[in-house]
N, C-alpha and C. Protein backbone atom coordinates (compact mmCIF):
# COMPACT_ATOMS: atom_id res chain seq x y z
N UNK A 1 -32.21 -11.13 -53.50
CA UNK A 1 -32.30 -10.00 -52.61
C UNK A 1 -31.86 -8.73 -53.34
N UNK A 2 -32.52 -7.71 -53.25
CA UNK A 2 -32.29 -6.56 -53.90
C UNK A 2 -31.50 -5.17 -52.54
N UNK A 3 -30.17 -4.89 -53.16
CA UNK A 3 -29.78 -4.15 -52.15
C UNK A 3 -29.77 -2.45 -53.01
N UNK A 4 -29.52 -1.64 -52.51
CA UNK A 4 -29.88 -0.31 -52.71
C UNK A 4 -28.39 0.62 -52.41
N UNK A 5 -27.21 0.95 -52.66
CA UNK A 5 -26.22 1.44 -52.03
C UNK A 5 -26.52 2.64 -53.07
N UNK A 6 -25.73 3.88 -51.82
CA UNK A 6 -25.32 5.30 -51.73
C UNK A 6 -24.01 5.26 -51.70
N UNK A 7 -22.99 5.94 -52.60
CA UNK A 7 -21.87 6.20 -52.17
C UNK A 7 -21.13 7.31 -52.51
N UNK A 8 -20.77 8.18 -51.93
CA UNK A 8 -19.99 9.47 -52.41
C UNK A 8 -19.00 9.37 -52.57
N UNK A 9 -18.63 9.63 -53.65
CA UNK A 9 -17.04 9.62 -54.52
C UNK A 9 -16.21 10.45 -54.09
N UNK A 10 -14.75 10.39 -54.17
CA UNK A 10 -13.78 11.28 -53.99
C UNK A 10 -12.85 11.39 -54.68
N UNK A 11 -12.62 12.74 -55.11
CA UNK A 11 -11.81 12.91 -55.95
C UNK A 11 -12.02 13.06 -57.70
N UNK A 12 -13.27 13.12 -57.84
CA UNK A 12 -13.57 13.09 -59.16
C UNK A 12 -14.76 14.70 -58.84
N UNK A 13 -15.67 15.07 -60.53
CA UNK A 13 -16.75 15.87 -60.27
C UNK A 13 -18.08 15.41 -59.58
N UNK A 14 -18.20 14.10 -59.80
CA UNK A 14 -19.19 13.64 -59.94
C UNK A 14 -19.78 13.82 -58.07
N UNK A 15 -20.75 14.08 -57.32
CA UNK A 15 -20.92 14.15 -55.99
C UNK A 15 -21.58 12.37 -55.12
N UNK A 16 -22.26 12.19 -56.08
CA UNK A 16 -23.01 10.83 -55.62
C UNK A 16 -23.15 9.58 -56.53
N UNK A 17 -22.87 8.20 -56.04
CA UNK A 17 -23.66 6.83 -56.96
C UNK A 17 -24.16 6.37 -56.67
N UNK A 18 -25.44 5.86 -56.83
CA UNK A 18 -26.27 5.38 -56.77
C UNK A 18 -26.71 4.14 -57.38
N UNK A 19 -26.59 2.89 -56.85
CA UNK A 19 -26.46 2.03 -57.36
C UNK A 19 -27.50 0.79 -56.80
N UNK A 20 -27.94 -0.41 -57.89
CA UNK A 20 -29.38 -0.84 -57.00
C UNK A 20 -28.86 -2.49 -57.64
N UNK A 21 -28.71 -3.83 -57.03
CA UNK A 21 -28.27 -4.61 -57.25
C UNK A 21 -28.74 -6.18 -56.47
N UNK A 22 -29.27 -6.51 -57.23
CA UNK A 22 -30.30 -7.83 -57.14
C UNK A 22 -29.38 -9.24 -57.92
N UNK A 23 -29.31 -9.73 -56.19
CA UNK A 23 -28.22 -10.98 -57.06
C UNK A 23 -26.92 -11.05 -57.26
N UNK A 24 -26.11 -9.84 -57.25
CA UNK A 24 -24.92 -9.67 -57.60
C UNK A 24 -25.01 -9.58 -58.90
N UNK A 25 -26.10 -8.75 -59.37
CA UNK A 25 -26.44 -8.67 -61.14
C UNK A 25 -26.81 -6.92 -60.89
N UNK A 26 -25.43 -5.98 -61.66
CA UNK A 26 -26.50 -4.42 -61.28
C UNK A 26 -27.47 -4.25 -62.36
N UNK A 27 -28.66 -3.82 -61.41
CA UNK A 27 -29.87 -3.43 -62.28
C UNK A 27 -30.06 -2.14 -62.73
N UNK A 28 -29.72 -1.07 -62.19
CA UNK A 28 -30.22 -0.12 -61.83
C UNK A 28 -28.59 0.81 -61.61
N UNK A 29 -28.17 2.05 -62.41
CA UNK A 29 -27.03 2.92 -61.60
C UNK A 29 -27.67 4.45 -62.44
N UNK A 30 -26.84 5.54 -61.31
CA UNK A 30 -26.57 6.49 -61.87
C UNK A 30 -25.80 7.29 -60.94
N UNK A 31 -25.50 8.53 -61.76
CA UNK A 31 -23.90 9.61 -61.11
C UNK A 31 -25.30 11.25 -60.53
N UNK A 32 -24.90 11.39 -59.82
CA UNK A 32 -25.25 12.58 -59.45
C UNK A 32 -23.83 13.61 -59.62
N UNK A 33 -23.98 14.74 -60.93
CA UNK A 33 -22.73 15.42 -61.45
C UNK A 33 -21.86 14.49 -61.60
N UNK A 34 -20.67 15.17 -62.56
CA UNK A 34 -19.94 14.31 -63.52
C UNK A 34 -20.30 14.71 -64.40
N UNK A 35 -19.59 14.40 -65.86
CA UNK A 35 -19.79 14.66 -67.27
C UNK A 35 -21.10 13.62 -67.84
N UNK A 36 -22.10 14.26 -67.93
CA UNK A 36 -23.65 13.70 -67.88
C UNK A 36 -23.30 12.68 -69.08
N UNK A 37 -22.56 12.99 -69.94
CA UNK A 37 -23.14 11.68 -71.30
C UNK A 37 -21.85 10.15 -70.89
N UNK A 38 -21.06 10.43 -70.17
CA UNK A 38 -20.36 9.59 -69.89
C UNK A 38 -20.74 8.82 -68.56
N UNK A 39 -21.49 9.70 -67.92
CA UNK A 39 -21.65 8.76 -66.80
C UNK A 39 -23.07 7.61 -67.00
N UNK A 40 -23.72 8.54 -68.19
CA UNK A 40 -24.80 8.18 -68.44
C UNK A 40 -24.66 6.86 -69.04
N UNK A 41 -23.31 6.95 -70.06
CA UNK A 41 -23.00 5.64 -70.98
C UNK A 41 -23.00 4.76 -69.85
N UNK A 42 -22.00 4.81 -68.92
CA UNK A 42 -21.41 3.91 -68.07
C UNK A 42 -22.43 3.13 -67.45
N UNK A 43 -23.46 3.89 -67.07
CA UNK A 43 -24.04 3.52 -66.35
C UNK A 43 -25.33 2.32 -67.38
N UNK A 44 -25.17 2.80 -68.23
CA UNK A 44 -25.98 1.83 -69.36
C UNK A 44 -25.16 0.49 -69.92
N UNK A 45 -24.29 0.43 -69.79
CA UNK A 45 -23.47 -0.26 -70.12
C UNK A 45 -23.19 -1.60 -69.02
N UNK A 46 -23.32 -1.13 -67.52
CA UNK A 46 -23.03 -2.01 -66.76
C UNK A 46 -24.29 -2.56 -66.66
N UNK A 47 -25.66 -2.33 -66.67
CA UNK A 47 -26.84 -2.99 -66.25
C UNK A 47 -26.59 -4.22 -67.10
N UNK A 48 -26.90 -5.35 -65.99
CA UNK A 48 -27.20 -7.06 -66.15
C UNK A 48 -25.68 -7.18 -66.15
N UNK A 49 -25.04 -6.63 -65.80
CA UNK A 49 -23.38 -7.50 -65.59
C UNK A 49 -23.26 -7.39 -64.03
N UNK A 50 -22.27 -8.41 -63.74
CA UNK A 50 -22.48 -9.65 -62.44
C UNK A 50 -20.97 -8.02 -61.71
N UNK A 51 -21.13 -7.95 -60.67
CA UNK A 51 -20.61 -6.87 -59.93
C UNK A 51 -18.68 -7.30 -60.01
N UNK A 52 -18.54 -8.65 -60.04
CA UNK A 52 -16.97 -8.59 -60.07
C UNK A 52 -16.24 -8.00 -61.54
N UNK A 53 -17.15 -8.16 -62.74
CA UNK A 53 -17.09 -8.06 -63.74
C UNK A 53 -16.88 -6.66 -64.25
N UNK A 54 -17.89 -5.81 -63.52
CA UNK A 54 -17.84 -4.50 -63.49
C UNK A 54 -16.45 -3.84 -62.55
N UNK A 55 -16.31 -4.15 -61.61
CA UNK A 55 -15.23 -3.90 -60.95
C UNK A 55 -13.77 -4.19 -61.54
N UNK A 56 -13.56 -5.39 -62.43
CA UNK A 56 -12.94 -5.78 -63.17
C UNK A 56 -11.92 -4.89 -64.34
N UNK A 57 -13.47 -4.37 -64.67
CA UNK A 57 -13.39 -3.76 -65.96
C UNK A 57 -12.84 -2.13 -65.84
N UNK A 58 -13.58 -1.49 -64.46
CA UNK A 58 -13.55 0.00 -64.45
C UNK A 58 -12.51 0.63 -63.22
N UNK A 59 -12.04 -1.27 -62.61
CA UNK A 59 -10.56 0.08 -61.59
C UNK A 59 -9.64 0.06 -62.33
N UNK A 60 -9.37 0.98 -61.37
CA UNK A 60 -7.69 1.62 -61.99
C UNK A 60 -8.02 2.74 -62.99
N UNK A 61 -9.26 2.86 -63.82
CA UNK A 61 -9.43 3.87 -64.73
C UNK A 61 -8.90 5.24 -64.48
N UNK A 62 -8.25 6.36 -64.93
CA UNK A 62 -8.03 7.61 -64.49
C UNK A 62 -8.46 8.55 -65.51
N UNK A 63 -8.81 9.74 -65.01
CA UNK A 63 -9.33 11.12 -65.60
C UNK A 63 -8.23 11.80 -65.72
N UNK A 64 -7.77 11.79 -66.83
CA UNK A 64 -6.48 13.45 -67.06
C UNK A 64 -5.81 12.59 -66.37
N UNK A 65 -5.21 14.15 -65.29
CA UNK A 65 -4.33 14.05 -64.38
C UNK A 65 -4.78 13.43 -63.30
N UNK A 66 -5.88 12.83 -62.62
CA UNK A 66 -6.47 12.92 -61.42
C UNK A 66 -5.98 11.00 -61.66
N UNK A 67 -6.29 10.79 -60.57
CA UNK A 67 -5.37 9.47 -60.08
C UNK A 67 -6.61 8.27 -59.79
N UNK A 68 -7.92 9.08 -60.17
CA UNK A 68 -9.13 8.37 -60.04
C UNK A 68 -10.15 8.88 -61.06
N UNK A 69 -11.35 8.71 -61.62
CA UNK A 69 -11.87 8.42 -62.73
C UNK A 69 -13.46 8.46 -61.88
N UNK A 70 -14.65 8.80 -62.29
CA UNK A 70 -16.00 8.30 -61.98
C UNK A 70 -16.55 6.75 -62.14
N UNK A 71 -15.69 6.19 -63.21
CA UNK A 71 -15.63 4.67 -63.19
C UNK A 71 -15.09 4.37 -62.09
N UNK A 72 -13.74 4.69 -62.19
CA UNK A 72 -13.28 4.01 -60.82
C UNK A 72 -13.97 4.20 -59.49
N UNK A 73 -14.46 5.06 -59.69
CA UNK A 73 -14.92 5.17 -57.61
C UNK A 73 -16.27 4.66 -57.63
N UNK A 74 -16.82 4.33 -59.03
CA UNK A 74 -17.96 3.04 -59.38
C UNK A 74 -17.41 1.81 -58.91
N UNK A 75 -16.14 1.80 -59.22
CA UNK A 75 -15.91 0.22 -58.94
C UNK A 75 -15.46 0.17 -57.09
N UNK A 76 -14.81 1.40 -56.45
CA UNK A 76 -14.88 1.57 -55.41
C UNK A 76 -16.46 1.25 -54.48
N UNK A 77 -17.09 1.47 -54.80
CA UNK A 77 -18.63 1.58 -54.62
C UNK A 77 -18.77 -0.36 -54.19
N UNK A 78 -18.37 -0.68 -55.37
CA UNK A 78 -18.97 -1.78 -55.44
C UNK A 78 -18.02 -2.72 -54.60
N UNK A 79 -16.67 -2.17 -54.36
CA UNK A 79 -15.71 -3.03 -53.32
C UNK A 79 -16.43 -3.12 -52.37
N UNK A 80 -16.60 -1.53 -51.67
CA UNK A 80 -17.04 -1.83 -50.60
C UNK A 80 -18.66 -2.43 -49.95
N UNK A 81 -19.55 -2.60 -51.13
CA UNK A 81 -20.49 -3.36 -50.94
C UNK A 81 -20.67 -4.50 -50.53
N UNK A 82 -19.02 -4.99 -51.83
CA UNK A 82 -18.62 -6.70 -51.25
C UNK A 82 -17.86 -6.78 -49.85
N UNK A 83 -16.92 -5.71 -49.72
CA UNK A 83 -16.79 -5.82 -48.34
C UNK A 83 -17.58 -5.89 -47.13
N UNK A 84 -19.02 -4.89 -47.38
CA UNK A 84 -19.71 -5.13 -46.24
C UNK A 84 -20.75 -6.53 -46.61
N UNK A 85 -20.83 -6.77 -47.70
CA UNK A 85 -21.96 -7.77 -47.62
C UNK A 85 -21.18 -9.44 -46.95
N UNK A 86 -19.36 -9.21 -47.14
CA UNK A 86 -19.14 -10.33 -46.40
C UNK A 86 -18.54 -10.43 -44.92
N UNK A 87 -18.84 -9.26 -44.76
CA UNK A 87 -18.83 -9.36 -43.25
C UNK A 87 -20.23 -9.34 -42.17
């Protein structure tokens, strides 16, 4: 099954993620704003890895001073996907 999530970040530059995930395998991401070559990496980096893995890897990350990261509210993204997909 291929699901499609929107999620707006807080607390970082970045405004939107966009994320597309078949299987619990992401296929498909990207950042709407944010620092374009980093979000760009990130987002190349996670395609074909299994969603706990990614989440794993990118909470807790922080920017500077800020207490959250564009990774991190990637991996936020993807909590709450698993949250709604098991309820």
């Amino acid at each position: 099954m291929v699901k499609h999530i929107t999620y707006t970040p807080h607390g970082v530059c970045s405004r939107k993620i966009d994320i597309t995930i078949e299987d619990d395998i992401i296929t498909d991401a990207s950042f709407t704003g944010g620092c374009s070559g980093n979000t760009q990496g990130v987002c190349s980096l996670i395609k074909g890895m299994k969603v706990n893995e990614v989440i794993e890897r990118l909470e807790g990350i922080k920017c500077g001073f800020r207490s959250t990261s564009c990774p991190d509210q990637l991996s936020k993204a993807l909590k709450q996907y698993q949250a709604e997909k098991e309820s």
